[in-house]
PDB file of N, CA and C in Angstrom:
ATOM      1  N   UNK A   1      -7.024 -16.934  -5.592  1.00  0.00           N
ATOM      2  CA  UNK A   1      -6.680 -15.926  -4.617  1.00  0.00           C
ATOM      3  C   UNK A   1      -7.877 -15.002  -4.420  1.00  0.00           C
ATOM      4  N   UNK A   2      -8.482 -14.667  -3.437  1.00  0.00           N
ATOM      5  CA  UNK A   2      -9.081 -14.074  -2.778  1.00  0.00           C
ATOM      6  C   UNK A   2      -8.763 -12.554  -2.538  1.00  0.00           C
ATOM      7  N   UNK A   3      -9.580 -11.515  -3.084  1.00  0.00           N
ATOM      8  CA  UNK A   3      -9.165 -10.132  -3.085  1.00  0.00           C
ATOM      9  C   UNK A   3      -9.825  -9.445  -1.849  1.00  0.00           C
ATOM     10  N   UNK A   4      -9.432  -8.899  -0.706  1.00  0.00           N
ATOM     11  CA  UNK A   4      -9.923  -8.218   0.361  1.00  0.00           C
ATOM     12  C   UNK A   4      -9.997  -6.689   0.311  1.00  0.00           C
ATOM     13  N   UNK A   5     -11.470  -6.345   0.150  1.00  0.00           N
ATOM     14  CA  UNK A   5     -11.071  -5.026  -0.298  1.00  0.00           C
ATOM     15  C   UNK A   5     -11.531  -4.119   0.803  1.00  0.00           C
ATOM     16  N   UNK A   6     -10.631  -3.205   1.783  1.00  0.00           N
ATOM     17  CA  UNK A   6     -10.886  -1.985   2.665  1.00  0.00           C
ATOM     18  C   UNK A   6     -10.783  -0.709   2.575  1.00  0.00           C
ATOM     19  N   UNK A   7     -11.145   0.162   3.183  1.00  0.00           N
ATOM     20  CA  UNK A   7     -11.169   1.541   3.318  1.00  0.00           C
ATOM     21  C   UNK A   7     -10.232   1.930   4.345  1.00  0.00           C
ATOM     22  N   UNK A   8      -9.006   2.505   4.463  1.00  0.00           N
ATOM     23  CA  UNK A   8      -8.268   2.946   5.323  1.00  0.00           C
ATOM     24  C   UNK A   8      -9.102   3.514   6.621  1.00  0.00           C
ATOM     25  N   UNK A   9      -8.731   2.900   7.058  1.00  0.00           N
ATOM     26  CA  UNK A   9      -9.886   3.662   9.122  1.00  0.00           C
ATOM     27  C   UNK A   9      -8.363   3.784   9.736  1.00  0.00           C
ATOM     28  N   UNK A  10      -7.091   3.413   9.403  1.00  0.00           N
ATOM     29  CA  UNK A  10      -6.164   3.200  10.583  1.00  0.00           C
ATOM     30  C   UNK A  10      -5.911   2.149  11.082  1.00  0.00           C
ATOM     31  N   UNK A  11      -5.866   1.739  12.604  1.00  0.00           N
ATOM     32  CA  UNK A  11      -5.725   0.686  13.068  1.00  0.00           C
ATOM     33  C   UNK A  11      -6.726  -0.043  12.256  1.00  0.00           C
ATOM     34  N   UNK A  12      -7.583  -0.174  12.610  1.00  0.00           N
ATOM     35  CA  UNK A  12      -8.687  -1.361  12.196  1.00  0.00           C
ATOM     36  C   UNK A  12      -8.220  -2.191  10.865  1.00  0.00           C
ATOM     37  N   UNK A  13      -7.933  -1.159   9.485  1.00  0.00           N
ATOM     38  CA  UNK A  13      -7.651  -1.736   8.423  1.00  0.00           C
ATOM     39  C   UNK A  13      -6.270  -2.518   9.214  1.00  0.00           C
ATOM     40  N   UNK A  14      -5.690  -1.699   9.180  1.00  0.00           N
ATOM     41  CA  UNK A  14      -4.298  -2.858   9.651  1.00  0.00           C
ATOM     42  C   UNK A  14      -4.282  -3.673  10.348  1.00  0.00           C
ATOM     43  N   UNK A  15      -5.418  -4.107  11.319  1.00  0.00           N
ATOM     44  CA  UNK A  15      -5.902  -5.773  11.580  1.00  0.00           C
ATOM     45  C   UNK A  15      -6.477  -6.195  10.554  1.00  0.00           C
ATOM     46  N   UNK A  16      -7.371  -5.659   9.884  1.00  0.00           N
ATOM     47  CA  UNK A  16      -7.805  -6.434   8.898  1.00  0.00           C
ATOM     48  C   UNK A  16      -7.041  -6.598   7.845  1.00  0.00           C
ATOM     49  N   UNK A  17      -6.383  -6.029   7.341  1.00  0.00           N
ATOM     50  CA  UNK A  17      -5.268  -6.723   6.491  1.00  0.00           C
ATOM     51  C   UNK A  17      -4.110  -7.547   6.694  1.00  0.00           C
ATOM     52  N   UNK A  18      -3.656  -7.343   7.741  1.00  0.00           N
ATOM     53  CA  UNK A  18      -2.603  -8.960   8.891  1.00  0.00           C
ATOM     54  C   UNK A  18      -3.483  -9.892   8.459  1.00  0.00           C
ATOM     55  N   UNK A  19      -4.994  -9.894   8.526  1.00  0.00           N
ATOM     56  CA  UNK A  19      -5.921 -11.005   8.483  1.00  0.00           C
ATOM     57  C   UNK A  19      -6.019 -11.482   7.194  1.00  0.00           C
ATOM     58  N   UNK A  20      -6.253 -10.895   6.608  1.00  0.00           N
ATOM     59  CA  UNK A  20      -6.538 -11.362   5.197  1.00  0.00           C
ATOM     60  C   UNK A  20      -4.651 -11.820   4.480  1.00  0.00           C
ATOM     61  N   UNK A  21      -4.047 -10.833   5.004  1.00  0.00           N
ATOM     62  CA  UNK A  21      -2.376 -11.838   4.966  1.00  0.00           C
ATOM     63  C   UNK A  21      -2.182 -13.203   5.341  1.00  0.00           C
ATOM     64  N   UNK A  22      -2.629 -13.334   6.459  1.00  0.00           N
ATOM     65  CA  UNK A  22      -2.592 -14.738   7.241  1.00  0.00           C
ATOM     66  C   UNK A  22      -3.160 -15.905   6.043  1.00  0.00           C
ATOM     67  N   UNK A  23      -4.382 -15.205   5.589  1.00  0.00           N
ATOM     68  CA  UNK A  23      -5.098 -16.356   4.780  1.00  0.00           C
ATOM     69  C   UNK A  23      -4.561 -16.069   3.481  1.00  0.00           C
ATOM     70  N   UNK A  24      -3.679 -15.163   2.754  1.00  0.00           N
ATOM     71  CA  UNK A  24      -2.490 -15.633   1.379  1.00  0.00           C
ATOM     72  C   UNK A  24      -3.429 -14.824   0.844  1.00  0.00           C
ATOM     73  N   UNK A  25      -4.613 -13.840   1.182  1.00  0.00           N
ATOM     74  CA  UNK A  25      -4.926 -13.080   0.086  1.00  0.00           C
ATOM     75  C   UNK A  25      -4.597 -11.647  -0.143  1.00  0.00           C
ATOM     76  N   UNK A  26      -5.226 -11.168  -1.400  1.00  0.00           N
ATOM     77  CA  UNK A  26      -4.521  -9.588  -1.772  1.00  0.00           C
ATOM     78  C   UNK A  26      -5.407  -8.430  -1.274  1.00  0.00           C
ATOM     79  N   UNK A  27      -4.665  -7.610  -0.933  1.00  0.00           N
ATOM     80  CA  UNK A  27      -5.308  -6.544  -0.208  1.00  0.00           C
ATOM     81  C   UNK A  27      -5.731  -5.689  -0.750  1.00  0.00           C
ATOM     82  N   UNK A  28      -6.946  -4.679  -0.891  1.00  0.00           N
ATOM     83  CA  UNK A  28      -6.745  -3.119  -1.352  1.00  0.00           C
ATOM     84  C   UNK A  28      -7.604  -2.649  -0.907  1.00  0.00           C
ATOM     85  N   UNK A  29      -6.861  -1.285  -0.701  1.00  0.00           N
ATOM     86  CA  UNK A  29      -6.785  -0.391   0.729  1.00  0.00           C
ATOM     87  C   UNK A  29      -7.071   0.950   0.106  1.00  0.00           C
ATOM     88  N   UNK A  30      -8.393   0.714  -0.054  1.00  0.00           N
ATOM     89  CA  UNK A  30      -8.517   2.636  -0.876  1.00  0.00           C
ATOM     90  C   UNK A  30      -8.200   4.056   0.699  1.00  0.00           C
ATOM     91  N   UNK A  31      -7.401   4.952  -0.017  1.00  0.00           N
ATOM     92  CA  UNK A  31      -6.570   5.227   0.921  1.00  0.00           C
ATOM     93  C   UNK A  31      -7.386   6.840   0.519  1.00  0.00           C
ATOM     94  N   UNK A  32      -7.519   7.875   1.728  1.00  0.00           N
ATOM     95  CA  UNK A  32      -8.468   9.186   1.299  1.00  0.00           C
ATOM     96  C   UNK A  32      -8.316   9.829   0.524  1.00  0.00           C
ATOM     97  N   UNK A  33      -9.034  10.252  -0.698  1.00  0.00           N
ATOM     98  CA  UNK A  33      -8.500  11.483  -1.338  1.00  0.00           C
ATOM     99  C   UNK A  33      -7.430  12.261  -1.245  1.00  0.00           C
ATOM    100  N   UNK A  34      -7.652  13.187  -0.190  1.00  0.00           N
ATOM    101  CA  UNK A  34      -6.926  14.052   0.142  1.00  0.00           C
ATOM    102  C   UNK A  34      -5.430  13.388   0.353  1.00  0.00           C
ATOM    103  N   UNK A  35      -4.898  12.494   0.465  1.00  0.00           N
ATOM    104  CA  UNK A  35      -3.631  12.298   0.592  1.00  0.00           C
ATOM    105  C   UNK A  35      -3.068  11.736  -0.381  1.00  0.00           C
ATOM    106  N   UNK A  36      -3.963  11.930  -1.741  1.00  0.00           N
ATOM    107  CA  UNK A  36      -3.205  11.785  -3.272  1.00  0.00           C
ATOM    108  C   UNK A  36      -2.127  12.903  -3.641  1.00  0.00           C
ATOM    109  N   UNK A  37      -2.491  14.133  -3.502  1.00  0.00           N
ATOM    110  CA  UNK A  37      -0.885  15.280  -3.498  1.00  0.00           C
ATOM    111  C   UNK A  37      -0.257  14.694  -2.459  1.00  0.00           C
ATOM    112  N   UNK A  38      -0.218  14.784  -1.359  1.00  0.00           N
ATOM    113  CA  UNK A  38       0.963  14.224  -0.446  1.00  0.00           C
ATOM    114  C   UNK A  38       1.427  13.062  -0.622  1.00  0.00           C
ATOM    115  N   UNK A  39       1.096  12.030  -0.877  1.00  0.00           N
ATOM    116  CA  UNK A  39       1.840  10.740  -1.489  1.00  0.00           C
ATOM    117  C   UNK A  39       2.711  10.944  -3.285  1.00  0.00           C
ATOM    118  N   UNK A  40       2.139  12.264  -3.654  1.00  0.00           N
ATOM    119  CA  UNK A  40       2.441  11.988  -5.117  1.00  0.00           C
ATOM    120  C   UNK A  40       4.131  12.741  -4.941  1.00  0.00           C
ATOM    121  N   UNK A  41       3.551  13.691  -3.775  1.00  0.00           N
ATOM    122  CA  UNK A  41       4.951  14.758  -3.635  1.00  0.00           C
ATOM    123  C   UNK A  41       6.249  14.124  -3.151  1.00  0.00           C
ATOM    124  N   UNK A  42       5.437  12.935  -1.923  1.00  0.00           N
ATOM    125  CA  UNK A  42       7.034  12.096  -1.275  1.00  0.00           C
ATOM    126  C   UNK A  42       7.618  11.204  -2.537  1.00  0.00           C
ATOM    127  N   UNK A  43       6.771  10.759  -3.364  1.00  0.00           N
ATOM    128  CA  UNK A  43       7.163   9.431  -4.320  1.00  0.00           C
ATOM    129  C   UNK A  43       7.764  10.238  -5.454  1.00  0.00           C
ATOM    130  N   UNK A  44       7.752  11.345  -5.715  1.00  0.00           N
ATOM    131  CA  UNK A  44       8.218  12.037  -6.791  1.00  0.00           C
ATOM    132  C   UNK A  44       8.016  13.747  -6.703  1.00  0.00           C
ATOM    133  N   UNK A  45       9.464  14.009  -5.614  1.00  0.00           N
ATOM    134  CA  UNK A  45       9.779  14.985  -4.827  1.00  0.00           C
ATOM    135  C   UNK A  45      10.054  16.039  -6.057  1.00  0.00           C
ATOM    136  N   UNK A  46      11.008  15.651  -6.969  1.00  0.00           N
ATOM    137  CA  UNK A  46      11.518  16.967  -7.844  1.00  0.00           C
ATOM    138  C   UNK A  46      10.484  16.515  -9.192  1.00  0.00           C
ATOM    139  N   UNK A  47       9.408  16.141  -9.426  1.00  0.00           N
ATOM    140  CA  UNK A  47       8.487  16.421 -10.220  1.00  0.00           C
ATOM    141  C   UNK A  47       7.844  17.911 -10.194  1.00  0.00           C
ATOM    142  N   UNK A  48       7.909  18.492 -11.608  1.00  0.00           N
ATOM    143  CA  UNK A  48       7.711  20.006 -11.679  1.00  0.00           C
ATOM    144  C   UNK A  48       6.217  19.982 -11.333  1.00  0.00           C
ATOM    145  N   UNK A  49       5.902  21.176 -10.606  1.00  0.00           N
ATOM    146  CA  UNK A  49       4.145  21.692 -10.113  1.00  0.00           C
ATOM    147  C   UNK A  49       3.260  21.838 -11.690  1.00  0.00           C
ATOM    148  N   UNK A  50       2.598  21.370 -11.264  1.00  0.00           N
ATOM    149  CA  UNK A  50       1.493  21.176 -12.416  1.00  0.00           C
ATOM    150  C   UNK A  50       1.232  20.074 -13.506  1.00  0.00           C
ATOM    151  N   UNK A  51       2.313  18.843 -13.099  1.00  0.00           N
ATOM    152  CA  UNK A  51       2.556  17.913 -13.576  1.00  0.00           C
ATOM    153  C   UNK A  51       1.445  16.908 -13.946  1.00  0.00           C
ATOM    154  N   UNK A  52       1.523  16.193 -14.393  1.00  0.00           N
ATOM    155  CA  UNK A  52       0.170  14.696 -14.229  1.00  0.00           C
ATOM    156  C   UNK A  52       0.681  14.435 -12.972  1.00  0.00           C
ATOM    157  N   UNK A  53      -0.480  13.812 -11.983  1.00  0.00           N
ATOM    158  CA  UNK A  53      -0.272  13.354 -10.638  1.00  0.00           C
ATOM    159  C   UNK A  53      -0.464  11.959 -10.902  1.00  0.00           C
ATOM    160  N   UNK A  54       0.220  11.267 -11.745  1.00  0.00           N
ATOM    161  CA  UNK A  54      -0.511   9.644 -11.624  1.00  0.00           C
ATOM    162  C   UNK A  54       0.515   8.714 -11.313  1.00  0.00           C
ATOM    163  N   UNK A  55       0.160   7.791 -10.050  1.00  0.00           N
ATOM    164  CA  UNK A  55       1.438   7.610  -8.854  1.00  0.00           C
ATOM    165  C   UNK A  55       0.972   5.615  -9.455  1.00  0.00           C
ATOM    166  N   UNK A  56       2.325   4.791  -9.870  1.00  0.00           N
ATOM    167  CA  UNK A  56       2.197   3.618 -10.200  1.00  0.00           C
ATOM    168  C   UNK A  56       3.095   3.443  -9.479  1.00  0.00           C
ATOM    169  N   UNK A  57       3.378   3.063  -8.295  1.00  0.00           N
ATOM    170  CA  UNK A  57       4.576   2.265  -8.144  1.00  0.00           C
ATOM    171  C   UNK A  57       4.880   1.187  -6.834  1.00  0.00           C
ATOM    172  N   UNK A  58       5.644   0.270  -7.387  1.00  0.00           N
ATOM    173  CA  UNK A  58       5.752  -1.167  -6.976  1.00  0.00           C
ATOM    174  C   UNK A  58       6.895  -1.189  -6.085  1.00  0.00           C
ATOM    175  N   UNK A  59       7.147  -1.853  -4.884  1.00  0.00           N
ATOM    176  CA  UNK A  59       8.396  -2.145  -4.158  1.00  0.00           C
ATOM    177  C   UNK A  59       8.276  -3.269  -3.081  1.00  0.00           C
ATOM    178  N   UNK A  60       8.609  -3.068  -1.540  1.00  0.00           N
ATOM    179  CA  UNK A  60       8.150  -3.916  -0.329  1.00  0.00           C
ATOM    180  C   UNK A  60       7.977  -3.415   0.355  1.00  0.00           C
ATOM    181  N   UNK A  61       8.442  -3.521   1.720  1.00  0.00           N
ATOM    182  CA  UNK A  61       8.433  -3.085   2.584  1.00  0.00           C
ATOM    183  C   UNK A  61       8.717  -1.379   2.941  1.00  0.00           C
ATOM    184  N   UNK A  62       9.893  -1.000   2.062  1.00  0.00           N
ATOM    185  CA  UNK A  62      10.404   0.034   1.818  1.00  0.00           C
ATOM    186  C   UNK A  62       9.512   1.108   1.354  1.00  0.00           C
ATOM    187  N   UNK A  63       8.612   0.660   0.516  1.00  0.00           N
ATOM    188  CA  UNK A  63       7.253   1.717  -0.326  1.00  0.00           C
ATOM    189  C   UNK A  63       6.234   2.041   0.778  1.00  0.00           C
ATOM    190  N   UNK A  64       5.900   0.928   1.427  1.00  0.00           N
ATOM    191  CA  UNK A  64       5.216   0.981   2.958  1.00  0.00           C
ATOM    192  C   UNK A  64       5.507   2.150   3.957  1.00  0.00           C
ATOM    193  N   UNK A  65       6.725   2.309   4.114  1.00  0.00           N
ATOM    194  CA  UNK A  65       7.248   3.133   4.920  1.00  0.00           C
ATOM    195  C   UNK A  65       7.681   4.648   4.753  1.00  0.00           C
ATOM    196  N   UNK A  66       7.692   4.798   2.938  1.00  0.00           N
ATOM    197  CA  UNK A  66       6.990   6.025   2.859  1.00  0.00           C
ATOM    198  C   UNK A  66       6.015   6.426   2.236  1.00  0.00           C
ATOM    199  N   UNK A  67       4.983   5.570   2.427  1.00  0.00           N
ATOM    200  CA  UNK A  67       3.782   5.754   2.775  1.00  0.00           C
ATOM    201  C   UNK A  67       3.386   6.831   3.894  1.00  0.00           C
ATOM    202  N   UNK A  68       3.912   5.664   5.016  1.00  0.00           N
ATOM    203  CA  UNK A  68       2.824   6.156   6.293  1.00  0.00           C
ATOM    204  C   UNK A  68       4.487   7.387   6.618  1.00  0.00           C
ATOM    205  N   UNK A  69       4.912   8.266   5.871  1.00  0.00           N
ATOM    206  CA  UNK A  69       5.331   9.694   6.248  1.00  0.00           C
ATOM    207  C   UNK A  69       4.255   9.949   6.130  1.00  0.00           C
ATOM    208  N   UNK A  70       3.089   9.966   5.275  1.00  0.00           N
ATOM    209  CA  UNK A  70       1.984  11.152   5.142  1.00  0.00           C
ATOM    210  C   UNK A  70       1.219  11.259   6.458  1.00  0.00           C
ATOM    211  N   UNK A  71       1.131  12.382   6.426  1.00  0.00           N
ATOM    212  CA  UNK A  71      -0.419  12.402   7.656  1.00  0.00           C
ATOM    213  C   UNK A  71      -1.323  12.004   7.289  1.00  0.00           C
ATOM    214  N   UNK A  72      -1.813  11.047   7.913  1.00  0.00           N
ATOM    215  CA  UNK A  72      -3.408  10.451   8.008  1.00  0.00           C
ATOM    216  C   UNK A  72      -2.781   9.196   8.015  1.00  0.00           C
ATOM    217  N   UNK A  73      -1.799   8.432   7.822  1.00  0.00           N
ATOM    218  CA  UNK A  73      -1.391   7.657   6.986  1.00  0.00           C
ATOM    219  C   UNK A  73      -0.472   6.503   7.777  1.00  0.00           C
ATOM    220  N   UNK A  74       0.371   7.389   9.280  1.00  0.00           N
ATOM    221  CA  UNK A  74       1.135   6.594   9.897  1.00  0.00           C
ATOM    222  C   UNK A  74       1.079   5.348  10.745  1.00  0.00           C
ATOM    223  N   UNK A  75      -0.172   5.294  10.644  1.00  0.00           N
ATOM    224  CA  UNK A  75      -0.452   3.524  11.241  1.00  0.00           C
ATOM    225  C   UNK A  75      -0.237   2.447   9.951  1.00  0.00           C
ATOM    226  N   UNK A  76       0.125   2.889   8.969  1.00  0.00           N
ATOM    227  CA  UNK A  76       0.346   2.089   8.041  1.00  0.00           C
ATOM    228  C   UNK A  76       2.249   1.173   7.846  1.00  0.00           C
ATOM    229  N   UNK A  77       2.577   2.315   8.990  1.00  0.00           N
ATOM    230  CA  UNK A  77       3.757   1.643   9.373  1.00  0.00           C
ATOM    231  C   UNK A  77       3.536  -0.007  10.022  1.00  0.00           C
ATOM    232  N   UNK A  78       2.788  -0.109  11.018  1.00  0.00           N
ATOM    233  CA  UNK A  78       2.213  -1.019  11.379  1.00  0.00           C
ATOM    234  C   UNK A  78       2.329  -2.611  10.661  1.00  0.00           C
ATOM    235  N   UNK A  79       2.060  -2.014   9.020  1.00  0.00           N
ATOM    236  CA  UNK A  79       2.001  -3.522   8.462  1.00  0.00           C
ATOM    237  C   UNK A  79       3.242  -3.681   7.794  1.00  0.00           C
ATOM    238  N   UNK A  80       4.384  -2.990   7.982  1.00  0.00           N
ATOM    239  CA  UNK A  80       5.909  -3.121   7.664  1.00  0.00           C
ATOM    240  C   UNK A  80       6.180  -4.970   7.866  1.00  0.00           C
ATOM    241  N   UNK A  81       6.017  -5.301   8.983  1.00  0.00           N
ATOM    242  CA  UNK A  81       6.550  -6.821   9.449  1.00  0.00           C
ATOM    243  C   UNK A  81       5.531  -7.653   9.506  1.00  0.00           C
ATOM    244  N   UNK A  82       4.429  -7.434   8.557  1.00  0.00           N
ATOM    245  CA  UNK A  82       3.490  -8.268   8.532  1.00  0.00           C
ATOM    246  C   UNK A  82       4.017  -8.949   7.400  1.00  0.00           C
ATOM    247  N   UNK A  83       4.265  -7.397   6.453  1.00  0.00           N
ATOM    248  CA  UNK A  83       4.271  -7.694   4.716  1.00  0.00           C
ATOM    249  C   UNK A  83       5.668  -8.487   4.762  1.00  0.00           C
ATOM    250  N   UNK A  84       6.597  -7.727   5.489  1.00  0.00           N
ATOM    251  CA  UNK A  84       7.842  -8.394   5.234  1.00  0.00           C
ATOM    252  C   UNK A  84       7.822  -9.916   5.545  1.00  0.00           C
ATOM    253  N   UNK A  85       7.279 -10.651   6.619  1.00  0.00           N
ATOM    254  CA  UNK A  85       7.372 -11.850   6.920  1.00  0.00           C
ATOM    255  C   UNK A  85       6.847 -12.547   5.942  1.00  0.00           C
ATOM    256  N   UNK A  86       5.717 -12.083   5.729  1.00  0.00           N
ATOM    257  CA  UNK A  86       4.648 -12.688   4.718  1.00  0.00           C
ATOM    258  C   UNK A  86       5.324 -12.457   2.969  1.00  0.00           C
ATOM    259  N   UNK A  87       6.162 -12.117   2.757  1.00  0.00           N
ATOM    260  CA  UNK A  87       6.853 -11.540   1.671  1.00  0.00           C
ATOM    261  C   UNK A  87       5.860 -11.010   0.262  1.00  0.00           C
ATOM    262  N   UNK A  88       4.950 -10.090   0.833  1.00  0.00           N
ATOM    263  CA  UNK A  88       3.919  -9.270  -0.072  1.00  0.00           C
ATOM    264  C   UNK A  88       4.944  -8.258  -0.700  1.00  0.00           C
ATOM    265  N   UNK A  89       4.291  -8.164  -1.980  1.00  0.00           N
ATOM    266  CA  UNK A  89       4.513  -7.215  -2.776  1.00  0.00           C
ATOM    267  C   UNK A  89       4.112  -5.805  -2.095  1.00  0.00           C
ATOM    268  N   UNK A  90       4.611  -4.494  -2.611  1.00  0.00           N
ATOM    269  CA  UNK A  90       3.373  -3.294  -1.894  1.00  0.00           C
ATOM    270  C   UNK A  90       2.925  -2.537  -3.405  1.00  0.00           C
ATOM    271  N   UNK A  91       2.088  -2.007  -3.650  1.00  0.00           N
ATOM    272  CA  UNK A  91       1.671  -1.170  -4.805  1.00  0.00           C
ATOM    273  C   UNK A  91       0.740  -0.036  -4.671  1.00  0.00           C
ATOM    274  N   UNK A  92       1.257   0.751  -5.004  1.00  0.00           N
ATOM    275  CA  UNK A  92       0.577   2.418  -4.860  1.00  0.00           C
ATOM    276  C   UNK A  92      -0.002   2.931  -6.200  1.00  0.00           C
ATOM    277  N   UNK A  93      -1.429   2.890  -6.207  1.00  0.00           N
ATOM    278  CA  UNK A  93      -1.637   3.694  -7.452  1.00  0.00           C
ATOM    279  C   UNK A  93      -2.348   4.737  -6.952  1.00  0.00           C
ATOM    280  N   UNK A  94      -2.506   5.442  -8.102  1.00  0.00           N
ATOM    281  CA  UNK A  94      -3.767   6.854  -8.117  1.00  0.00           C
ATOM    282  C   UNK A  94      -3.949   7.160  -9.216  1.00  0.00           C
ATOM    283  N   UNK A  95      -4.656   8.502  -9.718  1.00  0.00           N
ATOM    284  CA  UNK A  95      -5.069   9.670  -8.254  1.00  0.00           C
ATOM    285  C   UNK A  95      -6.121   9.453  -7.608  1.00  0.00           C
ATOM    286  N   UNK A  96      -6.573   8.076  -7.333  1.00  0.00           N
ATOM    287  CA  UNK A  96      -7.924   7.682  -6.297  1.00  0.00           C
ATOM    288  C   UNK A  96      -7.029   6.937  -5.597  1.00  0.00           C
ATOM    289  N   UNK A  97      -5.883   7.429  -5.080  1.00  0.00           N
ATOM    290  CA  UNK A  97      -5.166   6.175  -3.901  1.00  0.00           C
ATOM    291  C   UNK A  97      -5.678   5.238  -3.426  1.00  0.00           C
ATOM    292  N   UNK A  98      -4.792   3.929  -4.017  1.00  0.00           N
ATOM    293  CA  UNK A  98      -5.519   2.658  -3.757  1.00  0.00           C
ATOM    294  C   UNK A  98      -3.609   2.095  -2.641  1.00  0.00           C
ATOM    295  N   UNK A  99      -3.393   1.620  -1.982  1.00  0.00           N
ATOM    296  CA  UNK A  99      -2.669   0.327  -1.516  1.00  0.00           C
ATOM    297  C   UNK A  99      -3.126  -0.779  -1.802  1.00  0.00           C
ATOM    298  N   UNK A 100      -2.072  -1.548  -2.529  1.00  0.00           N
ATOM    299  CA  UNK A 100      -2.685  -3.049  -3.430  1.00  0.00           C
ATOM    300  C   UNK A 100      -1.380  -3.830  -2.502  1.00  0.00           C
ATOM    301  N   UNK A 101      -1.631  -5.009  -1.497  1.00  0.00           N
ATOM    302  CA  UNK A 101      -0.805  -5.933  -1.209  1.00  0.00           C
ATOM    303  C   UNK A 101      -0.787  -6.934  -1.960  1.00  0.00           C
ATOM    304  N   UNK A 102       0.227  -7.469  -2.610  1.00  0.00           N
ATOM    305  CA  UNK A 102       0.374  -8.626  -3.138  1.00  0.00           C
ATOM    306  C   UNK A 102       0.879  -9.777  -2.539  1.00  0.00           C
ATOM    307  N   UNK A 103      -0.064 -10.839  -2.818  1.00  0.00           N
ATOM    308  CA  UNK A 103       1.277 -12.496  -2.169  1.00  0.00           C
ATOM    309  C   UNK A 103       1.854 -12.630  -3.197  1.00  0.00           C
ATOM    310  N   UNK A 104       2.989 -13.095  -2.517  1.00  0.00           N
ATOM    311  CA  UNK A 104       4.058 -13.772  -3.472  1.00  0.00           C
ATOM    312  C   UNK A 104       3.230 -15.140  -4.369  1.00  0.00           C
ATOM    313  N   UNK A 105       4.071 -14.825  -5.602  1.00  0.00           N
ATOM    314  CA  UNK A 105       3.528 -15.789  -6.256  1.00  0.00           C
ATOM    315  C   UNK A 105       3.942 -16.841  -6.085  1.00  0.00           C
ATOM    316  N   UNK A 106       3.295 -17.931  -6.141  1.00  0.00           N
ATOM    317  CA  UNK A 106       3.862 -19.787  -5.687  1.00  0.00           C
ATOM    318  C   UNK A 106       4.665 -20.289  -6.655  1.00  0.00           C
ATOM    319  N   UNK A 107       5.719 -20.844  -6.383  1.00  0.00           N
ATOM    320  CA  UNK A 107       6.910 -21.007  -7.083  1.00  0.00           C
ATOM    321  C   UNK A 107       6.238 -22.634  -7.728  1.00  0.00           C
ATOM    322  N   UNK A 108       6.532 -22.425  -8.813  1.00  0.00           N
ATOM    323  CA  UNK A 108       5.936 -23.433 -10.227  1.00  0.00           C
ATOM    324  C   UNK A 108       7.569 -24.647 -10.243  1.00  0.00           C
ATOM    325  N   UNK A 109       6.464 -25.807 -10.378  1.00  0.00           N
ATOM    326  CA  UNK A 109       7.349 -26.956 -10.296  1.00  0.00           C
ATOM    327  C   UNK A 109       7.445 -27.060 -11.289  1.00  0.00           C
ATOM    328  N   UNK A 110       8.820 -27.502 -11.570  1.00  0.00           N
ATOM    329  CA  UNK A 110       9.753 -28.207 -12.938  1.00  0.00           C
ATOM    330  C   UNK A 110       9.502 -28.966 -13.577  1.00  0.00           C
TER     331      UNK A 110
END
């Protein structure tokens, strides 16, 4: 598997990652600084102020979508029905916000 690695621009990344979907590889999408508090706040709303900010978390389509609530961030709606068709994993880490797409793993013969 082939790792495609981008810088969030917006549209652009989100052609280029449909693309690199198409061809079954994994994505990551270093996503700006600045929208490490705002992603940390939607993903873990009643976390007390002054907390560790360190954001791990795994889902689909659903993690995608609140994602792109953040500002800077809403063309990331965009790859909702890419990932879903393509049945990618989604993964959010930080506090250097990365988006990690995963392919599904190939189902192992008996």
């Amino acid at each position: 598997m082939n790792i495609v690695n981008l810088r969030w621009e917006g549209l652009p990344s989100v052609k280029a990652a449909r693309g690199a979907m198409r061809n079954g590889d994994r994505v990551d999408i270093d996503l700006p600084l600045e929208t490490h508090h705002a992603l940390f706040r939607h993903l873990n709303p009643d976390a007390p102020r002054g907390s560790d900010e360190e954001i791990d978390a795994s889902d689909g389509v659903e993690l995608l979508a609140r994602i792109a609530t953040v500002a800077g961030l809403e063309e990331m709606a965009r790859l909702g029905p890419a990932v879903r068709r393509a049945r990618y994993g989604v993964q959010l880490t930080g506090p250097e916000p990365r988006l990690i797409l995963v392919p599904p793993q190939p189902k192992r013969a008996r």
